[in-house]
Protein backbone atom coordinates (compact mmCIF):
# COMPACT_ATOMS: atom_id res chain seq x y z
CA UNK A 1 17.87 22.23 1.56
CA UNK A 2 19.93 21.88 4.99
CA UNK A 3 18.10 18.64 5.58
CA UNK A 4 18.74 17.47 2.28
CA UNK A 5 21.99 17.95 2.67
CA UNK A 6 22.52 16.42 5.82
CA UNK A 7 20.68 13.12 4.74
CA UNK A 8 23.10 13.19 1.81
CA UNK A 9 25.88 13.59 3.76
CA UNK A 10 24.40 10.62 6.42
CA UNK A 11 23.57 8.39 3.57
CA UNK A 12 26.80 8.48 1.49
CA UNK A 13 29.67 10.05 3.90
CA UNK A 14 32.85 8.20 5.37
CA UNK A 15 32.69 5.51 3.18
CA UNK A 16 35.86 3.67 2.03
CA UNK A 17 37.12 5.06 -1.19
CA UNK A 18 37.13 1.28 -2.22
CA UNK A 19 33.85 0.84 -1.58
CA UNK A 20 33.15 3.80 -4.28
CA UNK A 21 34.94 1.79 -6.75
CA UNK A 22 33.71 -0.86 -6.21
CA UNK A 23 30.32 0.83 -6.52
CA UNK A 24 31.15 2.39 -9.92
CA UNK A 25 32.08 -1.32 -11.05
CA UNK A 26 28.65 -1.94 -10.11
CA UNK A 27 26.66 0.83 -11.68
CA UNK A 28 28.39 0.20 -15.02
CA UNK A 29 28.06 -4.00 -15.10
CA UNK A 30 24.67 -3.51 -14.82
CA UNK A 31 24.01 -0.53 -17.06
CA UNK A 32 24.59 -2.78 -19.96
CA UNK A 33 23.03 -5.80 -17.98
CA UNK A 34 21.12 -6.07 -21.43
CA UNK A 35 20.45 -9.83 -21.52
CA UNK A 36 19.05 -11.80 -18.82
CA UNK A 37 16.23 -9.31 -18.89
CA UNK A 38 15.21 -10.34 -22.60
CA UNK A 39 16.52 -13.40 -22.56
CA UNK A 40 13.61 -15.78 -22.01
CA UNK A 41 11.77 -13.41 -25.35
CA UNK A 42 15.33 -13.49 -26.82
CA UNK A 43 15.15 -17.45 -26.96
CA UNK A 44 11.06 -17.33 -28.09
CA UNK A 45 10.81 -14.84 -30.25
CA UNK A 46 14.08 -15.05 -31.94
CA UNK A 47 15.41 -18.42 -31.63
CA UNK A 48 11.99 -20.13 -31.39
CA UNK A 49 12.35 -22.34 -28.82
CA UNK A 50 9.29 -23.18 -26.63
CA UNK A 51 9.01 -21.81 -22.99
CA UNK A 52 10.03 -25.39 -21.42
CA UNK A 53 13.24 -25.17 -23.63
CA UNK A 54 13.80 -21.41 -22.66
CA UNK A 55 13.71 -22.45 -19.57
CA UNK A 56 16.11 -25.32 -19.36
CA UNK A 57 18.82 -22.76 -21.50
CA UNK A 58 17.91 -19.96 -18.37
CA UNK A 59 17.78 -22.83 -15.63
CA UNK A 60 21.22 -23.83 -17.17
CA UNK A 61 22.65 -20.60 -16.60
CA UNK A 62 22.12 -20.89 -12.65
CA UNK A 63 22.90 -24.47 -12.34
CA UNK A 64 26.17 -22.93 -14.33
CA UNK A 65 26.07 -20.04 -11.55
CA UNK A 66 25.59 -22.50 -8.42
CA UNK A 67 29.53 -24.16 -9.83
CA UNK A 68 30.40 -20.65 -9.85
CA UNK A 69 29.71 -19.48 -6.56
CA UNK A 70 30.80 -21.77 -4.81
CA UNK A 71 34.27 -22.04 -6.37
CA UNK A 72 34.11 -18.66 -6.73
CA UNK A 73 33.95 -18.53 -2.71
CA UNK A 74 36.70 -21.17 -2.40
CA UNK A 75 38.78 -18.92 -4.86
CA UNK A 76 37.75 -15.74 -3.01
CA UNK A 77 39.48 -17.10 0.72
CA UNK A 78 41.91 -19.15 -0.66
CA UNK A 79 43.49 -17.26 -4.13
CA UNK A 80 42.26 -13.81 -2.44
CA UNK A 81 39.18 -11.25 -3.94
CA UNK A 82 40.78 -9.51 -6.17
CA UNK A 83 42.14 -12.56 -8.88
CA UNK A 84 38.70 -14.42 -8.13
CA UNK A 85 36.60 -11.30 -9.63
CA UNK A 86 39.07 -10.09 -12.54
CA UNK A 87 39.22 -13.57 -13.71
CA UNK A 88 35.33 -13.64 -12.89
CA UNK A 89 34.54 -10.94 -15.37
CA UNK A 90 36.40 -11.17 -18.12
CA UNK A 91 35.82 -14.57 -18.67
CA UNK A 92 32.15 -14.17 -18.46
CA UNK A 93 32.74 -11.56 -20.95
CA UNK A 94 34.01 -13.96 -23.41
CA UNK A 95 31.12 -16.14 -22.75
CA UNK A 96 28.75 -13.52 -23.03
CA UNK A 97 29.87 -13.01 -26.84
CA UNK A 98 29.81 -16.76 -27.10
CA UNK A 99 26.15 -16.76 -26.23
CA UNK A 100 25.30 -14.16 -28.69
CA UNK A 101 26.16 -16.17 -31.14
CA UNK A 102 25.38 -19.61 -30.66
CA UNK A 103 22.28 -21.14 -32.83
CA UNK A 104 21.55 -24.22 -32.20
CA UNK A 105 20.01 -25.35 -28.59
CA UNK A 106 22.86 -27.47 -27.60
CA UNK A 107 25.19 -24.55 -28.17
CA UNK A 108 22.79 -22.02 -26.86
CA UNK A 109 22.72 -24.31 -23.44
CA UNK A 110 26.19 -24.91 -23.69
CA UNK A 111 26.74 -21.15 -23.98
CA UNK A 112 24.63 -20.47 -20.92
CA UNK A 113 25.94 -22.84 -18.31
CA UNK A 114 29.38 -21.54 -19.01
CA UNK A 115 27.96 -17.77 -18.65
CA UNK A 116 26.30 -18.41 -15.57
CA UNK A 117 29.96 -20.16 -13.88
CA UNK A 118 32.00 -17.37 -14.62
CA UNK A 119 29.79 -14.60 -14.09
CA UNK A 120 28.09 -15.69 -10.72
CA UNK A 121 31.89 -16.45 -9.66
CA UNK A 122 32.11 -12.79 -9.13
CA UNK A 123 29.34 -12.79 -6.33
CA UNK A 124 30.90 -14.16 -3.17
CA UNK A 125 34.42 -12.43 -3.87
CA UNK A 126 32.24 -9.14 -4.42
CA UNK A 127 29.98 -9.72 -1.24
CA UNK A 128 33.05 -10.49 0.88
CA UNK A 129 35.04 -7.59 -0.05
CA UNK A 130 32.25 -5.38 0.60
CA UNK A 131 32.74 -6.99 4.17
CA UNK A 132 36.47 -6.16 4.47
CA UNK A 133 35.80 -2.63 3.37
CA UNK A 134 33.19 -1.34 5.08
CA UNK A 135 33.24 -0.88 9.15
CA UNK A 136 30.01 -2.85 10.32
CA UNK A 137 28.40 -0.06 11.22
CA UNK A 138 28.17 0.97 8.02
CA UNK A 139 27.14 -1.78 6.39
CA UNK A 140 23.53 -1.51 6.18
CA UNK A 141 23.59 2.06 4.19
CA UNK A 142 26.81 0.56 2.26
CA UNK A 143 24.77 -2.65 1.43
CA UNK A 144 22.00 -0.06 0.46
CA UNK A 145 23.95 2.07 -1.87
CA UNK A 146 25.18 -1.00 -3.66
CA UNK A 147 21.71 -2.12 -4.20
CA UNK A 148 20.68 1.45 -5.48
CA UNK A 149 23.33 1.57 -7.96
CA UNK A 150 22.14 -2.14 -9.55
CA UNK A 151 18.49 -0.91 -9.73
CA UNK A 152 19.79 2.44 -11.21
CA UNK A 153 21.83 0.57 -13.99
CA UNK A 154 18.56 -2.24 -14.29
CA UNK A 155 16.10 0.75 -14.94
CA UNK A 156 18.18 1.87 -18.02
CA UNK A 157 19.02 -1.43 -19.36
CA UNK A 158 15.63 -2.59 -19.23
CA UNK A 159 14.50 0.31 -21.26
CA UNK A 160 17.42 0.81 -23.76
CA UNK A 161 17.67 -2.91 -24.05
CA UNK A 162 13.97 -3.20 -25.50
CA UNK A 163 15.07 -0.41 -28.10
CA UNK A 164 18.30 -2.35 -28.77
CA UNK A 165 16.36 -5.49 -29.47
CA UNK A 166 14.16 -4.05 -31.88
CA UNK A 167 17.83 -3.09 -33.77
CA UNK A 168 19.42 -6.03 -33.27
CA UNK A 169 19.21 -8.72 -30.57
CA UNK A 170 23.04 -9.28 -31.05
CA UNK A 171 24.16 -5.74 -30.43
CA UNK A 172 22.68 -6.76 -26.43
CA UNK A 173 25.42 -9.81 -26.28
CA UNK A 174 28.10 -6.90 -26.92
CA UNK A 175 27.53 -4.29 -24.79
CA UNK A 176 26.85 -6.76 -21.61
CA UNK A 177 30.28 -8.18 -22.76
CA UNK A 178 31.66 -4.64 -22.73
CA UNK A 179 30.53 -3.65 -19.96
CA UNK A 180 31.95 -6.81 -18.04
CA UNK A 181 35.83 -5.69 -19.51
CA UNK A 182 35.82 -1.84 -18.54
CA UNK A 183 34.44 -3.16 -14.74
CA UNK A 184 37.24 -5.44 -14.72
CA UNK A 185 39.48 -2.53 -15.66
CA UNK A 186 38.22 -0.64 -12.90
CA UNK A 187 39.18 -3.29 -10.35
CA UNK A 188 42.32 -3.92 -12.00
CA UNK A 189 43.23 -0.29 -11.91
CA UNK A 190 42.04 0.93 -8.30
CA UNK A 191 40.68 -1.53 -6.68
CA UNK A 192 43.08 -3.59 -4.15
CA UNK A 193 43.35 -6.82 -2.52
CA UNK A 194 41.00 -6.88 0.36
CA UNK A 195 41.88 -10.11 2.46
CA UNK A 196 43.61 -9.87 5.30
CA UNK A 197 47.44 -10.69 5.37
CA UNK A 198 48.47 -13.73 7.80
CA UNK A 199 51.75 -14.74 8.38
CA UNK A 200 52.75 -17.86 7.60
CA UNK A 201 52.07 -19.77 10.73
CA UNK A 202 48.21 -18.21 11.01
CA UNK A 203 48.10 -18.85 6.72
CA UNK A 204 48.77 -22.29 7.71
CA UNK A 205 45.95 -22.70 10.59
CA UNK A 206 43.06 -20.16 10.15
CA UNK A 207 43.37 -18.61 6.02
CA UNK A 208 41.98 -21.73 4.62
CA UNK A 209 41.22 -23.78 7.31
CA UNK A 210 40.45 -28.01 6.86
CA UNK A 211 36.76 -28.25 6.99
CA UNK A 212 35.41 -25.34 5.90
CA UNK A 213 32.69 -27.09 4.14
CA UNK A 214 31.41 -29.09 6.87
CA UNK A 215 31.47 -26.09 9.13
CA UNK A 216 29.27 -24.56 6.38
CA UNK A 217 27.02 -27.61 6.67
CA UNK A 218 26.50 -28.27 9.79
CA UNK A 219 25.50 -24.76 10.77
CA UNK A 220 21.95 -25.12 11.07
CA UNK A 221 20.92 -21.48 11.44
CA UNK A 222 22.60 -20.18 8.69
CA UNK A 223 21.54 -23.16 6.35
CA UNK A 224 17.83 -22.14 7.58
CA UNK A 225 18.12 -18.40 6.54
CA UNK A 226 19.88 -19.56 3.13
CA UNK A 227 16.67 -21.92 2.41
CA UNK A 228 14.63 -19.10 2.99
CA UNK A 229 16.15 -17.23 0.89
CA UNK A 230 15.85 -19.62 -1.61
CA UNK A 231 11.98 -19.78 -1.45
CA UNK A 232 11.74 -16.41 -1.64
CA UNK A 233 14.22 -15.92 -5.12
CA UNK A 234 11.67 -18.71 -6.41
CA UNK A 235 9.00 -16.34 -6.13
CA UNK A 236 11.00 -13.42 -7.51
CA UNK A 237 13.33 -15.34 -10.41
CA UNK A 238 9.94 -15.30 -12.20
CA UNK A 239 10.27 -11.95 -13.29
CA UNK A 240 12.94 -13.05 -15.77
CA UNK A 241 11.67 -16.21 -16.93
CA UNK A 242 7.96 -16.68 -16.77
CA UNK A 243 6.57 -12.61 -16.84
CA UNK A 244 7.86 -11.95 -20.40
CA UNK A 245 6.38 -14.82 -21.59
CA UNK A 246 2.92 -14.17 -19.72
CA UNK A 247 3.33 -10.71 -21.08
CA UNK A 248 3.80 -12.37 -24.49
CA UNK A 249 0.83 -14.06 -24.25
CA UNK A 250 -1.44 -11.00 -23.72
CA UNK A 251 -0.53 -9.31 -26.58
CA UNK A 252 2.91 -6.98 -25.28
CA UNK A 253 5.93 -6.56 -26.93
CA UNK A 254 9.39 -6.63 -25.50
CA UNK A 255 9.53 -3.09 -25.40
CA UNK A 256 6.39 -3.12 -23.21
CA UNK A 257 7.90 -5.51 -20.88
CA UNK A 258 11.07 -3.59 -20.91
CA UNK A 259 9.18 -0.56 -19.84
CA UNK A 260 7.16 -2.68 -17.30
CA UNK A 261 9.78 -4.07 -15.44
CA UNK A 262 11.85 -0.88 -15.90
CA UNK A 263 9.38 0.60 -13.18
CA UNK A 264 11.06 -2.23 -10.35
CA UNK A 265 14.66 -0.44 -10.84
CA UNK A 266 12.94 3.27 -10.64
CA UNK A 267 11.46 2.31 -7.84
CA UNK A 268 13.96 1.21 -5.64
CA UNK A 269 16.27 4.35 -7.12
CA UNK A 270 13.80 6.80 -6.08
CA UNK A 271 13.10 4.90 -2.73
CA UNK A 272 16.16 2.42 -1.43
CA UNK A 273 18.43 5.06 0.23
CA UNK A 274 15.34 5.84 2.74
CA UNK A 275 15.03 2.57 3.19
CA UNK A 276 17.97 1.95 6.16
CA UNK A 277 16.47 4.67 7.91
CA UNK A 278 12.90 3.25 7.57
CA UNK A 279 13.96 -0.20 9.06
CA UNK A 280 16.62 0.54 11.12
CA UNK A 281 16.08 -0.50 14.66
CA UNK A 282 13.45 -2.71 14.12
CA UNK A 283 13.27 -6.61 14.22
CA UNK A 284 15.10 -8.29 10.83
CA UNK A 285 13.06 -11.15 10.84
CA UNK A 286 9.99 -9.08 10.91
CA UNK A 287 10.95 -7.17 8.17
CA UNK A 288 12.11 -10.18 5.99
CA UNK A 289 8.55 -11.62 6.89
CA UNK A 290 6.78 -8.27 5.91
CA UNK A 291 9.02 -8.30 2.43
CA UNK A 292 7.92 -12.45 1.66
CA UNK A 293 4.33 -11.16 2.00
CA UNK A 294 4.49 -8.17 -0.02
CA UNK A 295 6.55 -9.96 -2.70
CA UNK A 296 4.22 -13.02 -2.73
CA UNK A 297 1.10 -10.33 -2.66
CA UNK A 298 2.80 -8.44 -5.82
CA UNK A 299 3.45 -11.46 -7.74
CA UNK A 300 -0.16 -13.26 -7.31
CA UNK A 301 -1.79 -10.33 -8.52
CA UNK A 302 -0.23 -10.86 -11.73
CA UNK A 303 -2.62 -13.82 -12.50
CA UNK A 304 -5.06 -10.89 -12.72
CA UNK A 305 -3.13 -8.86 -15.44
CA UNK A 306 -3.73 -8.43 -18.70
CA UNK A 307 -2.33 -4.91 -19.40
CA UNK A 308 0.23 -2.65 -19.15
CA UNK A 309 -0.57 -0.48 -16.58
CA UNK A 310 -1.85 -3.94 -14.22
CA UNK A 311 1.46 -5.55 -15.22
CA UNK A 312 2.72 -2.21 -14.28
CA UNK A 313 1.48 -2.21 -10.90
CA UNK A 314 2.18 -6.07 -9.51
CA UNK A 315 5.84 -4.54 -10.50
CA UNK A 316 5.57 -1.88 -8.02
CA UNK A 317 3.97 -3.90 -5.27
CA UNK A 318 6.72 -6.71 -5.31
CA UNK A 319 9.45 -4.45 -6.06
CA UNK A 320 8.31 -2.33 -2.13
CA UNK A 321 9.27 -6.43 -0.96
CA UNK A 322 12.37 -6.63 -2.57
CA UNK A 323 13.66 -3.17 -0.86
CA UNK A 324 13.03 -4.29 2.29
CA UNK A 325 14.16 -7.54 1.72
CA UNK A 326 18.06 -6.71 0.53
CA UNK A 327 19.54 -5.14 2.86
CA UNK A 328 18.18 -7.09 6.07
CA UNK A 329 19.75 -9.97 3.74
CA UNK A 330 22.78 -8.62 3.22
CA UNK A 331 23.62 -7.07 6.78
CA UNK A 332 22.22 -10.74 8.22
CA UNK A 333 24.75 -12.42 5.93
CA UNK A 334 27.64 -10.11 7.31
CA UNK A 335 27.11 -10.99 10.60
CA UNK A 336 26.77 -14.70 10.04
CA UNK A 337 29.88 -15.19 8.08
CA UNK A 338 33.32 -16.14 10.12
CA UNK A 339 35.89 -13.68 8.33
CA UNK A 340 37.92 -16.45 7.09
CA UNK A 341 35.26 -18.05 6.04
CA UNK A 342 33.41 -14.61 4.42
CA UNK A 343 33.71 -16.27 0.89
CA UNK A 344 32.76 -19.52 1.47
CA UNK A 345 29.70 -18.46 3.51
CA UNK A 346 28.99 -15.44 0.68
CA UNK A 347 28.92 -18.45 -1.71
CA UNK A 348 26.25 -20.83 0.01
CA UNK A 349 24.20 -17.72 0.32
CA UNK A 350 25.05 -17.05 -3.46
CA UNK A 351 24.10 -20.96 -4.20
CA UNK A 352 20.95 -20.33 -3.17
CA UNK A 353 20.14 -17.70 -6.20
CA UNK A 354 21.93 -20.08 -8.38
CA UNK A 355 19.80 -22.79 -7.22
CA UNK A 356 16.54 -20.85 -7.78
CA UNK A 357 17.95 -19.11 -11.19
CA UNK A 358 17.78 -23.27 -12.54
CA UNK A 359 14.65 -24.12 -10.94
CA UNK A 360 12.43 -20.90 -11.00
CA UNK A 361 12.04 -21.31 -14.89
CA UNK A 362 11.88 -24.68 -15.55
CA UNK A 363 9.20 -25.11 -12.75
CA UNK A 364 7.57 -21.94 -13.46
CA UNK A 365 7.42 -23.04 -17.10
CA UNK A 366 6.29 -26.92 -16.07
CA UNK A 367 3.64 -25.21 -13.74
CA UNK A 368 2.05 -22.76 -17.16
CA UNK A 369 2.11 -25.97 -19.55
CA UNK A 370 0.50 -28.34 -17.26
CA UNK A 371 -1.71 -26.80 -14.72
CA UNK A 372 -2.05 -23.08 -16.08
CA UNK A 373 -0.43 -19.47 -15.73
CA UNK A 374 -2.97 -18.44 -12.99
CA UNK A 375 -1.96 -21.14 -10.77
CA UNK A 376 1.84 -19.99 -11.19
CA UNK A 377 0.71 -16.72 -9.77
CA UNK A 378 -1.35 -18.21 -6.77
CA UNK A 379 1.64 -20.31 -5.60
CA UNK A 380 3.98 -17.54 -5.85
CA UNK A 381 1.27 -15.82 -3.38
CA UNK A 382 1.43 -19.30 -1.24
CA UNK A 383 4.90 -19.29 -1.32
CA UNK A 384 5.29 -15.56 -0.26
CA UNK A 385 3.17 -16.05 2.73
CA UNK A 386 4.84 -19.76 3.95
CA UNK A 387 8.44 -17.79 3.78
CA UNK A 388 7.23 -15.04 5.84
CA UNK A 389 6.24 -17.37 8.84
CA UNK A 390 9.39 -19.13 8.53
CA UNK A 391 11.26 -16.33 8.97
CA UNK A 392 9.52 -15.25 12.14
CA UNK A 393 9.83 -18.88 13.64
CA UNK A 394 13.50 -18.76 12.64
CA UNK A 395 14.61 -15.15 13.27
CA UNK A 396 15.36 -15.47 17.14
CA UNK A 397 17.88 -18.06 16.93
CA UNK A 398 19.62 -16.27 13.67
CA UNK A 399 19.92 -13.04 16.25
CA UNK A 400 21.28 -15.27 19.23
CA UNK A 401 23.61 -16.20 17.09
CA UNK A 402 24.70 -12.92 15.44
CA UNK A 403 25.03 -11.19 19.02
CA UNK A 404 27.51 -14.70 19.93
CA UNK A 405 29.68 -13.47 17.31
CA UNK A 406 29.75 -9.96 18.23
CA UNK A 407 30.51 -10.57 21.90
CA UNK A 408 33.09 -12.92 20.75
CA UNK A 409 34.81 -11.09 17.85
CA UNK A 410 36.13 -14.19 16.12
CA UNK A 411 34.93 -16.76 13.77
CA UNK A 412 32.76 -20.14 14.33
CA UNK A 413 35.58 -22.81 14.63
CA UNK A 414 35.89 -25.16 12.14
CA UNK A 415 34.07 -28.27 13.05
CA UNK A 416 37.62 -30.66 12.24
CA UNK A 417 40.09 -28.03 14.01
CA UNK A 418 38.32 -29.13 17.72
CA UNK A 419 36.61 -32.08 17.78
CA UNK A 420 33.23 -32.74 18.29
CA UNK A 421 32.82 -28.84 18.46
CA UNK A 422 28.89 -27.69 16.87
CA UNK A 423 27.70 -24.39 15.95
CA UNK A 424 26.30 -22.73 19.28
CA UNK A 425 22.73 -22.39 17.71
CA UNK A 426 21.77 -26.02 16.86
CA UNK A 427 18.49 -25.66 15.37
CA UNK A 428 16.85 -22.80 13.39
C-alpha cells in the first residue's frame, strides 16, 4: 500500500493547479467524443454513402483541421491561449450540431471541413499551454496524465456511443456538442492566460516575431520528426476510417466495433501512467522506432481478422505502440519548440495529424476498392517498419539539437531577424 502510495504521489504530485484544469477539460471533451469513432459507420450505414465518399466527408474534416491548426497556432502566440481555445470550442460545438444534421453529401462535407477547423484549432493553443504550465521536468508524466485522461474518456465513449447509436445516431451530434460548451466553461471559469507578458518594446521584437514561418520551414530537424510523425498517424488514422468498415464487412455491428476499439482506451488507462517510468532514461528515438514497429505489427495482423476477439487483439498490440509513442512525441515537441514560437511549432506538429486525418481514409479507402483490404493491412505493416528506421537514422541530430536549446535557454532566431542565420542542425 506504501508503494502504491508513493507512485501515486510521484505520478500525479506538484503539478500546476492549471494543469488539473486543464486536465478535467480534457477528460470531459472526450467523454462525449461520440462521433469520429462511428463516424465512417455513421455515414454507411445511416447515410449510405460508399466508403470512398465516407472517406472524402472524414478526409474533409482534417484537411478542415490542417486550416485549423495552423491558424489556431498563429492565434495561440499572437491573440494569446486562452481566446484561441474558448473560441476553438464553442464554435466547433456549433458545428458539431450542424453536422448532425446535415443530409445531403455536399452539406455533410460542408459540415465536416468546418468541424475539423474549429475543433483542431484548439490543439496547438492546448499543447502550448501545457508548455507554459508545466516545469520541464515534469513534462513527460504531465504529457502522460493528459494522454491517460483522453484514453479514459475514449474507452467510455466508444462503448456508450455504440449503445447511443442503436437509440439514435443524432443524440451522438449532441452530447459531443455538449461536451465541447461545459469544457469551454471550464477554461473560461479557471483557467488563465498562459503566455508570457512582454513589454512593449520585447512585444514589438520577439512576441510575434517577422518570419516565423520560414523559421518553421527551414528547420530541417524538426520538419524530419513532423514527417515521421505523419507516416506513422497514416498507419494509425485507420482505426477510424477503414477498421469499422473492415469490421462491417465481416459481419460486426457498431456495437462490436465500439467494444473492440474500446479495449485501445482501457489499455492505455490501465497501463500509460507506468509508462514514463518504463522509458525514462532511455534513447527517444529508440523508443519511437520500437512504437512504429509495434504499431505497424498490430495493424498488419488485422488482414488476418475476421472476429471479435482477433479484431480484439490487433487493438491491443497497436495500442502497446501508441503508449510508447505519445509521450516521447510530446516531450520531443517541447523541447523543439522556441517559446515564442510554442504555437506555431505545436501547429506544424498538429498539421501533420490534420494532414493524415484527410489522407488516411481516402487512401485507405482507394487502397480496399482497388487492390484489396489485405493489402491495406500489409502496407500499414511496411509502413510501420520504414518509420521505425527513420527515426533511428534521424534521432541523433533531433537530440543535438534539443541539448543546443537547453544549454542555451532561448529560442532558435528567426531566420529574417539576423540574416543569413540557419537552424544549427541542418540536416535530419
Amino acid at each position: 500500500m506504501r508503494t502504491m502510495r508513493s507512485w501515486f504521489r510521484d505520478t500525479t504530485g506538484g503539478l500546476p493547479t492549471t494543469f488539473w484544469y486543464l486536465w478535467s477539460g480534457t477528460l470531459i471533451n472526450r467523454l462525449g467524443s461520440f462521433v469520429l469513432v462511428f463516424l465512417a459507420i455513421y455515414l454507411t450505414q445511416e447515410r449510405g454513402f460508399s466508403a470512398s465518399q465516407a472517406g472524402l466527408v472524414i478526409g474533409l474534416w482534417g484537411v478542415g483541421g490542417a486550416f485549423g491548426t495552423t491558424a489556431g497556432g498563429t492565434l495561440a502566440d499572437r491573440w494569446g491561449r486562452r481566446p484561441t481555445l474558448l473560441t476553438a470550442h464553442v464554435g466547433a460545438a456549433a458545428m458539431m450540431l450542424g453536422l448532425g444534421l446535415a443530409r445531403d453529401l455536399w452539406a455533410v462535407a460542408l459540415g465536416a471541413l468546418l468541424l475539423g477547423m474549429f475543433a483542431e484549432a484548439a490543439r496547438p493553443a492546448f499543447g502550448a499551454m501545457m508548455i507554459d504550465v508545466v516545469p520541464a521536468k515534469d513534462r513527460l508524466r504531465a504529457f502522460s496524465l493528459n494522454y491517460w485522461a483522453i484514453n479514459l474518456g475514449f474507452a467510455c465513449a466508444a462503448v456508450l456511443a455504440g449503445l447511443a447509436a442503436q437509440a439514435d445516431y443524432l443524440l451522438l451530434f449532441v452530447v459531443d456538442a455538449a461536451t465541447m460548451l461545459i469544457t469551454a466553461l471550464i477554461i473560461f471559469s479557471r483557467v488563465p492566460e498562459t503566455r508570457q507578458a512582454r513589454s512593449v518594446t520585447a512585444t514589438a521584437t520577439t512576441a510575434a516575431p517577422r518570419g516565423a514561418l520560414r523559421t518553421i520551414l527551414t528547420d530541417r530537424v524538426y520538419l524530419g520528426f513532423v514527417a515521421l510523425n505523419l507516416f506513422a498517424a497514416l498507419v494509425f488514422l485507420q482505426h477510424i476510417s477503414m477498421l469499422p468498415i473492415a469490421m462491417g464487412d465481416d459481419g460486426l455491428s457498431p456495437a462490436t466495433y465500439g467494444s473492440v476499439i474500446a479495449l485501445n482506451g482501457i489499455l492505455i488507462v490501465v497501463g500509460q501512467l507506468f509508462v514514463p517510468r518504463l522509458i525514462r532514461g532511455r534513447s527517444r528515438s529508440h523508443v519511437l522506432a520500437l512504437a512504429s514497429v509495434v504499431m505497424g505489427v498490430g495493424f498488419g495482423l488485422t488482414a488476418f481478422a475476421g472476429t471479435a476477439w482477433f479484431y480484439g487483439l490487433t487493438v491491443l498490440i497497436w495500442t502497446v505502440g501508441e503508449m510508447l509513442n505519445s509521450p516521447s512525441n510530446s516531450t520531443l515537441i517541447a523541447e523543439l519548440s522556441p517559446a515564442e514560437l510554442r504555437g506555431r511549432y505545436q501547429g506544424v506538429f498538429s498539421l501533420s495529424w490534420q494532414i493524415a486525418g484527410a489522407s488516411a481514409p481516402i487512401l485507405g479507402g482507394l487502397v480496399r476498392e482497388h487492390i484489396g483490404n489485405d493489402a491495406l493491412w500489409y502496407g500499414c505493416a511496411v509502413l510501420g517498419v520504414v518509420t521505425a528506421v527513420a527515426h533511428l537514422v534521424s534521432g541523433p541530430a533531433r537530440e543535438r539539437r534539443a541539448a543546443a536549446l537547453r544549454r542555451s535557454g532561448e529560442a532558435l532566431t528567426p531566420v529574417t531577424a539576423t540574416r543569413g542565420s540557419q537552424p544549427a542542425e541542418a540536416a535530419v
